[in-house]
Protein backbone atom coordinates (compact mmCIF):
# COMPACT_ATOMS: atom_id res chain seq x y z
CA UNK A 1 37.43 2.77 -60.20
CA UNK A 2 34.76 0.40 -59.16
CA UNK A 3 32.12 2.05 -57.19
CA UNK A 4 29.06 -0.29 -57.72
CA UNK A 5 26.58 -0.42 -55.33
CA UNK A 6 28.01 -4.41 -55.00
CA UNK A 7 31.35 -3.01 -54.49
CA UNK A 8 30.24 -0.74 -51.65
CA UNK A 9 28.28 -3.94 -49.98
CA UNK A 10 31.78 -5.65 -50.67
CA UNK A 11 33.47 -3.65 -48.47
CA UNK A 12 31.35 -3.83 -45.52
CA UNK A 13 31.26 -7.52 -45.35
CA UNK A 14 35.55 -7.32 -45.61
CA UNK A 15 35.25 -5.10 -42.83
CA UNK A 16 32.72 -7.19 -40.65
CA UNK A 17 34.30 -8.79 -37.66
CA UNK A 18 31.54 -10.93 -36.47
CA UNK A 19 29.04 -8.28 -36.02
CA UNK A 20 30.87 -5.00 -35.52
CA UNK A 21 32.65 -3.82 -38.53
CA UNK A 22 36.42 -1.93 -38.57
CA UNK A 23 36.52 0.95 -40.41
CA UNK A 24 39.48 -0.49 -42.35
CA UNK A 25 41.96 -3.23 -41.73
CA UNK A 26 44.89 -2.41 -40.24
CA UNK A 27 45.12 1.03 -39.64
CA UNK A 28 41.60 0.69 -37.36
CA UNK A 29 41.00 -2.92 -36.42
CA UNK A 30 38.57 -2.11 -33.94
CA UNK A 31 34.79 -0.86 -33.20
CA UNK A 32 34.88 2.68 -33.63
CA UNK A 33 31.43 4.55 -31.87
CA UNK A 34 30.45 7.62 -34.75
CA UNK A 35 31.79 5.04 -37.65
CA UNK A 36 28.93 2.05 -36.46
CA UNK A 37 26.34 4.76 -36.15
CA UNK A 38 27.38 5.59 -40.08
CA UNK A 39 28.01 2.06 -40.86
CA UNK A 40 24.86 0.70 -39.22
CA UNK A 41 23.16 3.24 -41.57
CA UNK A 42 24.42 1.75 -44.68
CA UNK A 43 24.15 -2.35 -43.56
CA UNK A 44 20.35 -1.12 -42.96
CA UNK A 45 19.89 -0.92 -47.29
CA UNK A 46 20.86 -4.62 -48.03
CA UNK A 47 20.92 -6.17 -44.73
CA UNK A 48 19.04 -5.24 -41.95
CA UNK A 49 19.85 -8.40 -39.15
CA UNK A 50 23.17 -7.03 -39.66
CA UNK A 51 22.68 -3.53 -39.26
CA UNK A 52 20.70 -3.91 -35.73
CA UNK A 53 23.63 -6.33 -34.84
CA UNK A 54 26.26 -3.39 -35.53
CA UNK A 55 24.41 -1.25 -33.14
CA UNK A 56 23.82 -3.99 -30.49
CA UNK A 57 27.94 -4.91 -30.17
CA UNK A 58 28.96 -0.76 -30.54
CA UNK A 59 26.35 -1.31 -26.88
CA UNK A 60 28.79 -4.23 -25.63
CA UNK A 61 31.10 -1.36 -24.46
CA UNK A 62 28.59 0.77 -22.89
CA UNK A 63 29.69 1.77 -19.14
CA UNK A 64 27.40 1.61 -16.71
CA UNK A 65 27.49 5.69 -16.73
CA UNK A 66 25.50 5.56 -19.66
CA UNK A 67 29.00 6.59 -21.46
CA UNK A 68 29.59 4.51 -24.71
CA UNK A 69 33.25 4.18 -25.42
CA UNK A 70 35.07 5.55 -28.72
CA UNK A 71 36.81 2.35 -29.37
CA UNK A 72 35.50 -1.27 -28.32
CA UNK A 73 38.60 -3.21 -28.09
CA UNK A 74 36.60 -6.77 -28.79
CA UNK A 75 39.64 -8.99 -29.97
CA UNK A 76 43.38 -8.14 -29.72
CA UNK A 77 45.02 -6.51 -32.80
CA UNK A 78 48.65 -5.50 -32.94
CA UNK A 79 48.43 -2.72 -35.57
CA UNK A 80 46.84 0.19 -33.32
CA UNK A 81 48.40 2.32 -30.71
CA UNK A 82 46.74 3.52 -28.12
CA UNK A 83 45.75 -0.06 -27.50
CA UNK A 84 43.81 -1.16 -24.06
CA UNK A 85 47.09 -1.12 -22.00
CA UNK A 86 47.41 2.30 -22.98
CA UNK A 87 43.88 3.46 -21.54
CA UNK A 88 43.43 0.78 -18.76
CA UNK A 89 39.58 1.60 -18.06
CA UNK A 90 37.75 -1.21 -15.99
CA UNK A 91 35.08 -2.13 -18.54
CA UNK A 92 34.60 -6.01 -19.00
CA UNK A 93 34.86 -5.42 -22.59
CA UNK A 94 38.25 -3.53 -22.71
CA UNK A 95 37.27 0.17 -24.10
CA UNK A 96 38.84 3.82 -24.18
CA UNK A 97 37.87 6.23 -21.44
CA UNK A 98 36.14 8.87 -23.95
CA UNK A 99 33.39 8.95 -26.02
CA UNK A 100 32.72 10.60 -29.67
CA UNK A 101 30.04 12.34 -31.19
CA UNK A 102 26.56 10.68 -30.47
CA UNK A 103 25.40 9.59 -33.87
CA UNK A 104 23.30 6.62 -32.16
CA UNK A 105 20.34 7.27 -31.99
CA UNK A 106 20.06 9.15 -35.12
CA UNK A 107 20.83 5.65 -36.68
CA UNK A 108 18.39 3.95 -34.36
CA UNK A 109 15.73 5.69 -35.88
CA UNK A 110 17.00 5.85 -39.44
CA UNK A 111 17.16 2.04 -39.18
CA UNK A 112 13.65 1.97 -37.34
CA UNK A 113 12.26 3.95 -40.58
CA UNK A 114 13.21 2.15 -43.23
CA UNK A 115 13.33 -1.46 -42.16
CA UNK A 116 11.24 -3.57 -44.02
CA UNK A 117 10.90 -6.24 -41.20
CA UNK A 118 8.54 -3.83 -39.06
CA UNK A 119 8.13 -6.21 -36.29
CA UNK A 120 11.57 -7.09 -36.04
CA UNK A 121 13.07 -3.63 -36.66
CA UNK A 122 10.66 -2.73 -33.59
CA UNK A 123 11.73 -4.82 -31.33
CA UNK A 124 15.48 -4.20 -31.90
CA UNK A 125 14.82 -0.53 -31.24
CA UNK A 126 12.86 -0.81 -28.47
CA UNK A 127 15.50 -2.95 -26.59
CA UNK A 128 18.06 -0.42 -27.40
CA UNK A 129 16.53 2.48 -26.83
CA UNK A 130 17.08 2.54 -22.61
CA UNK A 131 20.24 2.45 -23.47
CA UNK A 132 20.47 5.95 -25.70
CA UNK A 133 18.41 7.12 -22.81
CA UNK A 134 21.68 6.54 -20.44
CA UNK A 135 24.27 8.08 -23.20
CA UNK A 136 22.44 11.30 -23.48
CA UNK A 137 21.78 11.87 -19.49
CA UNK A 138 25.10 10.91 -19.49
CA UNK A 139 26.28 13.80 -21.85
CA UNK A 140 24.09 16.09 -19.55
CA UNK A 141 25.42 14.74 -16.48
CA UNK A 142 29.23 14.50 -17.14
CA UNK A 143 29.52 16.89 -20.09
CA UNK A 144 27.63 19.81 -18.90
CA UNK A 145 27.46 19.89 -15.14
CA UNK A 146 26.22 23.53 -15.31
CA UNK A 147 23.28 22.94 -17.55
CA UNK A 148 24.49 25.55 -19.94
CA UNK A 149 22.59 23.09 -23.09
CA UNK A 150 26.60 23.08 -24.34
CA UNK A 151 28.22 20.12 -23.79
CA UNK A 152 32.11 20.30 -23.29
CA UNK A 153 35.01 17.87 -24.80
CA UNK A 154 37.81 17.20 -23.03
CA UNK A 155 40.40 15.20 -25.90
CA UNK A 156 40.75 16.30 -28.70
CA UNK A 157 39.32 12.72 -30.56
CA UNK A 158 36.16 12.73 -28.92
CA UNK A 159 35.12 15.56 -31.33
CA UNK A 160 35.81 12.96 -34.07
CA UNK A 161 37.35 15.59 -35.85
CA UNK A 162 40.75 14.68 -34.04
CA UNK A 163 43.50 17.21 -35.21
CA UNK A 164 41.44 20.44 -36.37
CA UNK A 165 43.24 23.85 -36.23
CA UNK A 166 40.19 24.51 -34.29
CA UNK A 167 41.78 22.04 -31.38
CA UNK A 168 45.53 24.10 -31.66
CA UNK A 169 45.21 27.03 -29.21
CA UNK A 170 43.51 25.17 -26.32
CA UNK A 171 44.96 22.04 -26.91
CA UNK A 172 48.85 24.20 -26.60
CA UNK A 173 47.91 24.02 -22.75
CA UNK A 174 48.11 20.11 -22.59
CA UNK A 175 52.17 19.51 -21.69
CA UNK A 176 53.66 17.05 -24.76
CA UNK A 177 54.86 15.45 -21.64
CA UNK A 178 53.17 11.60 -21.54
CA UNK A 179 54.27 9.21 -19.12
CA UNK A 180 53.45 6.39 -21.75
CA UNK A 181 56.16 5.40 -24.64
CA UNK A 182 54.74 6.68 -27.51
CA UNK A 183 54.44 3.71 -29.88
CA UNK A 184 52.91 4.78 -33.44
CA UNK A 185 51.70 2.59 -35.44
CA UNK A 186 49.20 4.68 -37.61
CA UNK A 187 52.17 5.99 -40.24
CA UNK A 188 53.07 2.65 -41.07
CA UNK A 189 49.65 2.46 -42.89
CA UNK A 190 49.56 5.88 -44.34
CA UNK A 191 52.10 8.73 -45.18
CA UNK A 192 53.04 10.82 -42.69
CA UNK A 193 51.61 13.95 -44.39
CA UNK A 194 48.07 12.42 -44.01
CA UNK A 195 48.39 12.12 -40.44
CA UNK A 196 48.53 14.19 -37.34
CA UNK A 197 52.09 15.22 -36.06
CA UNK A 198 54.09 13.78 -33.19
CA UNK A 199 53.30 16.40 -31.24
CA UNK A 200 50.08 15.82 -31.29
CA UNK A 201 50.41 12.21 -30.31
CA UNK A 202 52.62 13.44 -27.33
CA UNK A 203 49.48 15.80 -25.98
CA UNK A 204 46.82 13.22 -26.58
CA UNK A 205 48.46 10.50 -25.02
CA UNK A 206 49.41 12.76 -22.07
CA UNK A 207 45.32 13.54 -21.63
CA UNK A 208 45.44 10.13 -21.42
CA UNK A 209 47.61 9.30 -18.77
CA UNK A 210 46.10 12.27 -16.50
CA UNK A 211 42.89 10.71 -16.71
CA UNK A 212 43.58 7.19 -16.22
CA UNK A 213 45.74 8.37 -13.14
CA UNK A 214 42.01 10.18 -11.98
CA UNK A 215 40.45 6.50 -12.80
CA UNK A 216 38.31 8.00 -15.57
CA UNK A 217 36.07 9.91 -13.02
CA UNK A 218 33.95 12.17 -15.29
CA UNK A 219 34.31 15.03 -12.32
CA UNK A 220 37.55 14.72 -11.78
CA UNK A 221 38.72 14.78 -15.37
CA UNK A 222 36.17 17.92 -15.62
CA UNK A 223 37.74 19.50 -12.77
CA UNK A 224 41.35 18.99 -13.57
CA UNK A 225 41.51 19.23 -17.04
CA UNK A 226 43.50 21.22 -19.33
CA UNK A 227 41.50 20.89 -22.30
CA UNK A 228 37.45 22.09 -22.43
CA UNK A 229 36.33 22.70 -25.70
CA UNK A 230 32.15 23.15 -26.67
CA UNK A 231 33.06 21.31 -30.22
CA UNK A 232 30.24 22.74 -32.76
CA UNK A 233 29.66 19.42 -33.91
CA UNK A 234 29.31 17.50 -31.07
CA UNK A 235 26.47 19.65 -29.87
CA UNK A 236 24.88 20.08 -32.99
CA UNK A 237 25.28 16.41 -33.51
CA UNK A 238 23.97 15.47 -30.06
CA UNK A 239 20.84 18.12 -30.48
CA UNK A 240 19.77 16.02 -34.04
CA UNK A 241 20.35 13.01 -31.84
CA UNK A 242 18.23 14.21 -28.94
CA UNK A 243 15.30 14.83 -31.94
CA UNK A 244 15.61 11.42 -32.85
CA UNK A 245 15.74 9.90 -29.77
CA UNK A 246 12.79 12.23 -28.47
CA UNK A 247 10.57 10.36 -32.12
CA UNK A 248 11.64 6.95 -30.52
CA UNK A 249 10.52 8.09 -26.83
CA UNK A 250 7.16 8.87 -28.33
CA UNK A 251 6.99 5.11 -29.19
CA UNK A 252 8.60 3.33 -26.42
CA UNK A 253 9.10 5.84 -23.52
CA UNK A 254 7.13 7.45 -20.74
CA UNK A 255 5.76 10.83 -20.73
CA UNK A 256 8.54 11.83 -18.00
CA UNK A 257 11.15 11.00 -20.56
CA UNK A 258 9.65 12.82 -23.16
CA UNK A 259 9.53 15.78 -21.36
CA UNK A 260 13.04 15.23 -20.03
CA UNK A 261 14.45 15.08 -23.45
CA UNK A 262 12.61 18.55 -24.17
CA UNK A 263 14.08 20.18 -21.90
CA UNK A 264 17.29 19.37 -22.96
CA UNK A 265 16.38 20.48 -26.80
CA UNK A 266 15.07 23.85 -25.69
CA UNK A 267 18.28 24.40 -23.53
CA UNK A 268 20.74 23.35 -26.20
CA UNK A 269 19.21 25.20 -29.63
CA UNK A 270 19.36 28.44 -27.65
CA UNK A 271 23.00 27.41 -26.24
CA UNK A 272 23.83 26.63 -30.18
CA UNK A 273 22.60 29.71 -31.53
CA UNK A 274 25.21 31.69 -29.08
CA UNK A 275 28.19 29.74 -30.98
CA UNK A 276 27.27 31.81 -34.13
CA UNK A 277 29.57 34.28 -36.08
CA UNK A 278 29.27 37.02 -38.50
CA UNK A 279 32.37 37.67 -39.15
CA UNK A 280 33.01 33.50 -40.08
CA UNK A 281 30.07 32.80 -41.62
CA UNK A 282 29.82 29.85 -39.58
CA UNK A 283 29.54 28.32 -36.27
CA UNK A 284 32.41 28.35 -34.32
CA UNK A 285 33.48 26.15 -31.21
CA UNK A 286 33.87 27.62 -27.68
CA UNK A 287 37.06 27.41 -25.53
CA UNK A 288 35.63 26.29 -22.06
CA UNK A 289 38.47 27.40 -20.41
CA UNK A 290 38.33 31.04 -21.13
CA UNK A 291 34.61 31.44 -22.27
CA UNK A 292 35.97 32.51 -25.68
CA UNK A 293 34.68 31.37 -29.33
CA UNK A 294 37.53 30.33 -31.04
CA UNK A 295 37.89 32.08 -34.32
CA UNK A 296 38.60 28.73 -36.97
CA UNK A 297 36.33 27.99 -39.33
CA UNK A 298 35.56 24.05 -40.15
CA UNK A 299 33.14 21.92 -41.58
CA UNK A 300 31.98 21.18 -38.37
CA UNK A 301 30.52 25.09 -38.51
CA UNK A 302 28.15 24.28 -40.69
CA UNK A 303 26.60 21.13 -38.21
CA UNK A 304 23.86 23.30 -36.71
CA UNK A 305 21.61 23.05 -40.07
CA UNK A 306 22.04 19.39 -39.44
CA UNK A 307 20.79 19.78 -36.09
CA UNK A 308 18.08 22.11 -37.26
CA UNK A 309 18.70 24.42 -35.25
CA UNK A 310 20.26 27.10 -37.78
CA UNK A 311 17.61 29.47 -37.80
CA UNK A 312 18.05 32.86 -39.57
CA UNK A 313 21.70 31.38 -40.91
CA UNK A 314 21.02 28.89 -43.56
CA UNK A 315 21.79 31.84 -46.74
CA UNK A 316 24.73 32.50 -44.54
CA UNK A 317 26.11 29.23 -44.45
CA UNK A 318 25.58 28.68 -48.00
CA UNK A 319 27.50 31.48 -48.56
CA UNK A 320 30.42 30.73 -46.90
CA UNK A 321 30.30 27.71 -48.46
CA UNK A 322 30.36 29.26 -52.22
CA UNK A 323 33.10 31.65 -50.73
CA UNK A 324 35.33 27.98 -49.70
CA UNK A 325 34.38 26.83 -53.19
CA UNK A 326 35.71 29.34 -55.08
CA UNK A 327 39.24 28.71 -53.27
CA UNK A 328 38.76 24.10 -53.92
CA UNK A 329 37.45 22.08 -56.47
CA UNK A 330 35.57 20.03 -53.66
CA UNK A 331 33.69 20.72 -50.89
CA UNK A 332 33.44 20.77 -48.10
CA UNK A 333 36.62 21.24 -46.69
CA UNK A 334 37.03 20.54 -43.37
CA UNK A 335 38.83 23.80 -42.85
CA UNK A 336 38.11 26.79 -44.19
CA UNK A 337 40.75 27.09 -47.33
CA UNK A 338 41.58 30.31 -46.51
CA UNK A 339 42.83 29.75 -42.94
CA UNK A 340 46.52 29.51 -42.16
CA UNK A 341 46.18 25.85 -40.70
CA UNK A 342 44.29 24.62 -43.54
CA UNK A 343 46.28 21.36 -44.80
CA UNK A 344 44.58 19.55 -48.03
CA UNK A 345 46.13 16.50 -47.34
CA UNK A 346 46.31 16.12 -43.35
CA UNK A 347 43.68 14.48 -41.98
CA UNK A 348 41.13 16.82 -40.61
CA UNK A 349 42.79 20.13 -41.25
CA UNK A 350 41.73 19.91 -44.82
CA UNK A 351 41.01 17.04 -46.62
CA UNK A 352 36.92 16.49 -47.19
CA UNK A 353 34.92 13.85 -45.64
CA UNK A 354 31.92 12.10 -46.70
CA UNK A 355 30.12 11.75 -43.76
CA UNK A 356 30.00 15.06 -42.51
CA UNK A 357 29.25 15.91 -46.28
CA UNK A 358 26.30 13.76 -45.72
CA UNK A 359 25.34 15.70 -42.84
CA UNK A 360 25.69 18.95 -43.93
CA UNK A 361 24.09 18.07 -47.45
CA UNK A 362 20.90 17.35 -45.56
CA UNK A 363 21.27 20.28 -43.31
CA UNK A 364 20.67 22.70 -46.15
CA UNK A 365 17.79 20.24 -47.63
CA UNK A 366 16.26 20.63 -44.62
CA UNK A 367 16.51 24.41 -44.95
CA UNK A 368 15.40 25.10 -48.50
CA UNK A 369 18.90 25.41 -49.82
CA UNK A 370 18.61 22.90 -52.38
CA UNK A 371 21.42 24.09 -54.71
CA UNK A 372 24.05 24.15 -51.35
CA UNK A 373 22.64 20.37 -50.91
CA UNK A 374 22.97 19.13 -54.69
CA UNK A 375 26.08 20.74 -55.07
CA UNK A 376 27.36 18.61 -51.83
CA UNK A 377 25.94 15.50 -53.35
CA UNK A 378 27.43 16.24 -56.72
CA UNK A 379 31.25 16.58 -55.02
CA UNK A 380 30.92 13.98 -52.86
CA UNK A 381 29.65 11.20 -56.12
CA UNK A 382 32.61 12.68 -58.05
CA UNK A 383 35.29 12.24 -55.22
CA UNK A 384 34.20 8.69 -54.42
CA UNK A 385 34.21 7.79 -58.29
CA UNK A 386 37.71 9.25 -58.55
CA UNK A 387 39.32 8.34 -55.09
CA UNK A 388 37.07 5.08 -54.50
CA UNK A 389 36.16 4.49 -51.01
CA UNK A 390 39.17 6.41 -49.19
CA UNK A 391 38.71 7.32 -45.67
CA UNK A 392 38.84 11.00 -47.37
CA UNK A 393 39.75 13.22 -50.17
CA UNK A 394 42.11 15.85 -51.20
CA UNK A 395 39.47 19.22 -51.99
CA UNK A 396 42.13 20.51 -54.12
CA UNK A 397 42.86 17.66 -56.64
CA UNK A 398 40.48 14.83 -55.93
CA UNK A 399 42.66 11.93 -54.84
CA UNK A 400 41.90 9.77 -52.06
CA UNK A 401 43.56 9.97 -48.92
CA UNK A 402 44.32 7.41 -45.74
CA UNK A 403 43.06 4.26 -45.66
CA UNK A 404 41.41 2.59 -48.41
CA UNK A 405 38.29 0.71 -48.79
CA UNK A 406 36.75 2.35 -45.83
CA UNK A 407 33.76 1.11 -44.47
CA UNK A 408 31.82 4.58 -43.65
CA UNK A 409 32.53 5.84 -47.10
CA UNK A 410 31.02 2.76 -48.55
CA UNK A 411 28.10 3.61 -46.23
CA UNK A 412 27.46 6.76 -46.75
CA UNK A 413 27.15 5.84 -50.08
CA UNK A 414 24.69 3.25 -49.79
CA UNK A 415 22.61 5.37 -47.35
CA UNK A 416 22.60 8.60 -49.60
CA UNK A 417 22.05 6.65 -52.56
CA UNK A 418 25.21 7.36 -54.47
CA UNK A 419 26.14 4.75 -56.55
CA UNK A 420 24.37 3.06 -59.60
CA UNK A 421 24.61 -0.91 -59.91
């Protein structure tokens, strides 16, 4: 398997578009939000021009809510349902009407650290970031009009993290009842058993539908929705993001914004550190809807060292994750191997993925749990050398699953410093 450091630069520039890179052709011949802030991440090692350009079409889609799409439809493609007729927002660029986790500004300032072209790389960031200062007062404004520091979901693919067993219990109150032919294209690409099930398609497009019928009004939908989830990793993920983007205000914002972005840090570590459970060993999502956590543990429990904001848990977590590894070869599952739901092969009720590896891997080198980290890093080299650059990997036997030569893989990879030449 060739997984040079060439071959991972390769398969970005297959993947570029003109700026904005799929994450694979075919199956996802669009600009995905979370995969650009990966991607960005690894263009920044070989290319930087490039890598500011990634982030500065992903910002093309923004709405003028401060909300930054999931998908940026920028030319047609006939291999992806649900395509722009499906979600018929009102963005000049044609976009979806939900976001995904906010990895942005994490890669603003990753890119702003290590660029070599300091005036440049300054400049780029400092254009950009009133923009992440509209996406994250966004996420305050429309996902958490109580100003509990959680911030709710309300589909299912705006955790990234699209089918979870996490998702099944609340998600069983959306009717698999869409008013939109359901037109699949996704199983075409890939087996069936790596993908989610019809049934889910019918409930996702269905949230669809309801929301385009409430013309994407971020009250509306989170007044009339029938799925509110506080995903673990989206708030963990947008509380690392908030860090960053509070290091960048302390070079191009105003003291106001500073302190804004503060208050929002203080509010969500203490919201995070009430999604944590003994029992799990992990950090587990909450239902919105009935105020319950919801007992399934996933990778995405382990997000809050990431954040730094796992205080007191870190020996925990590393625990838990010993306790999954004694069950897989691999880590780190993105559910819990023992659970009832886990799936090794279906998308994200098993199978391992490298970017949340990445996360988590720093997480624990963050909080003196070196052999947790290493051990991370050590799976995730081995599973790319046997599986190449697959969108993600069987944690039972290795193999790579979904699509091939997929652009965040190669990424991650490049950022974390992987692969040899």
């Amino acid at each position: 398997m060739n997984v040079t450091i060439e071959a991972a630069r390769s398969v970005l520039r297959a993947n570029d578009r003109g700026g904005y890179t799929v994450p694979t052709a075919r199956l996802y011949p669009y600009q995905w939000n979370w995969d650009s802030a990966f991607v960005a991440m690894g263009w920044i090692t070989f290319d930087e021009p490039r890598a500011w350009r990634e982030l500065e079409r992903l910002l093309e889609g923004q709405w003028d809510d401060g909300m930054v799409p999931h998908i940026i439809f920028h030319a047609p493609a006939d291999t992806y349902f649900p395509g722009p007729d499906v979600w018929r927002t009102a963005h000049t660029i044609p976009t979806s009407g939900i976001t995904q986790p906010p990895v942005l500004a994490t890669a603003v300032r990753r890119c702003l650290d290590v660029a070599t072209d300091r005036a440049g790389a300054e400049a780029r960031a400092a254009a950009i970031y009133p923009r992440l200062l509209a996406s994250h007062r966004w996420w305050a404004a429309a996902r958490d009009p109580g100003g509990t520091g959680l911030v709710g979901m309300l589909h299912p693919w705006e955790s990234g993290m699209d089918n979870s067993p996490a998702w099944d219990v609340p998600f069983a109150r959306v009717p698999p009842t869409p008013t939109t032919p359901i037109r699949r294209k996704d199983t075409g690409h890939v087996g069936a058993d790596m993908r989610p099930t019809d049934d889910f398609y019918r409930r996702v497009i269905a949230l669809i539908d309801l929301y385009a019928a409430l013309g994407w009004d971020p009250a509306r939908m989170w007044a009339q929705t029938p799925f509110k989830v506080a995903d673990v990793g989206i708030n963990a993920i947008l509380h690392r993001a908030e860090r960053d983007l509070l290091a960048l205000a302390g070079r191009f914002g105003t003291e106001a914004e500073r302190a804004e972005i503060a208050d929002r840090l203080e509010l969500s570590r203490d919201a995070i550190a009430g999604l944590w459970s003994w029992d799990h060993g992990v950090y587990l999502p909450r239902d919105l809807t009935t105020g319950e956590l919801i007992p399934v543990a996933t990778s995405a429990g382990f997000l809050p060292l990431y954040a730094g904001v796992a205080e007191g848990t870190a020996a925990a977590l590393a625990q838990t994750l010993q306790r999954w590894r004694m069950v897989v070869p691999f880590g780190v599952p993105s559910t819990d191997p023992n659970h009832a739901g886990f799936e090794p092969k279906r998308y994200w009720r098993g199978p391992v993925w490298a970017i949340v590896n990445w996360m988590i891997a720093q997480g624990f080198d963050a909080e003196t749990e070196p052999k947790a980290a290493w051990g991370i890093r050590d799976d995730t080299a081995s599973l790319i050398r046997r599986g190449g650059f697959a969108e993600y990997f069987d944690p039972t036997t290795g193999e790579g699953l979904g699509g091939g030569s997929f652009t965040w893989t190669a990424a991650v990879a490049l950022a974390w410093g992987l692969l040899e030449d």
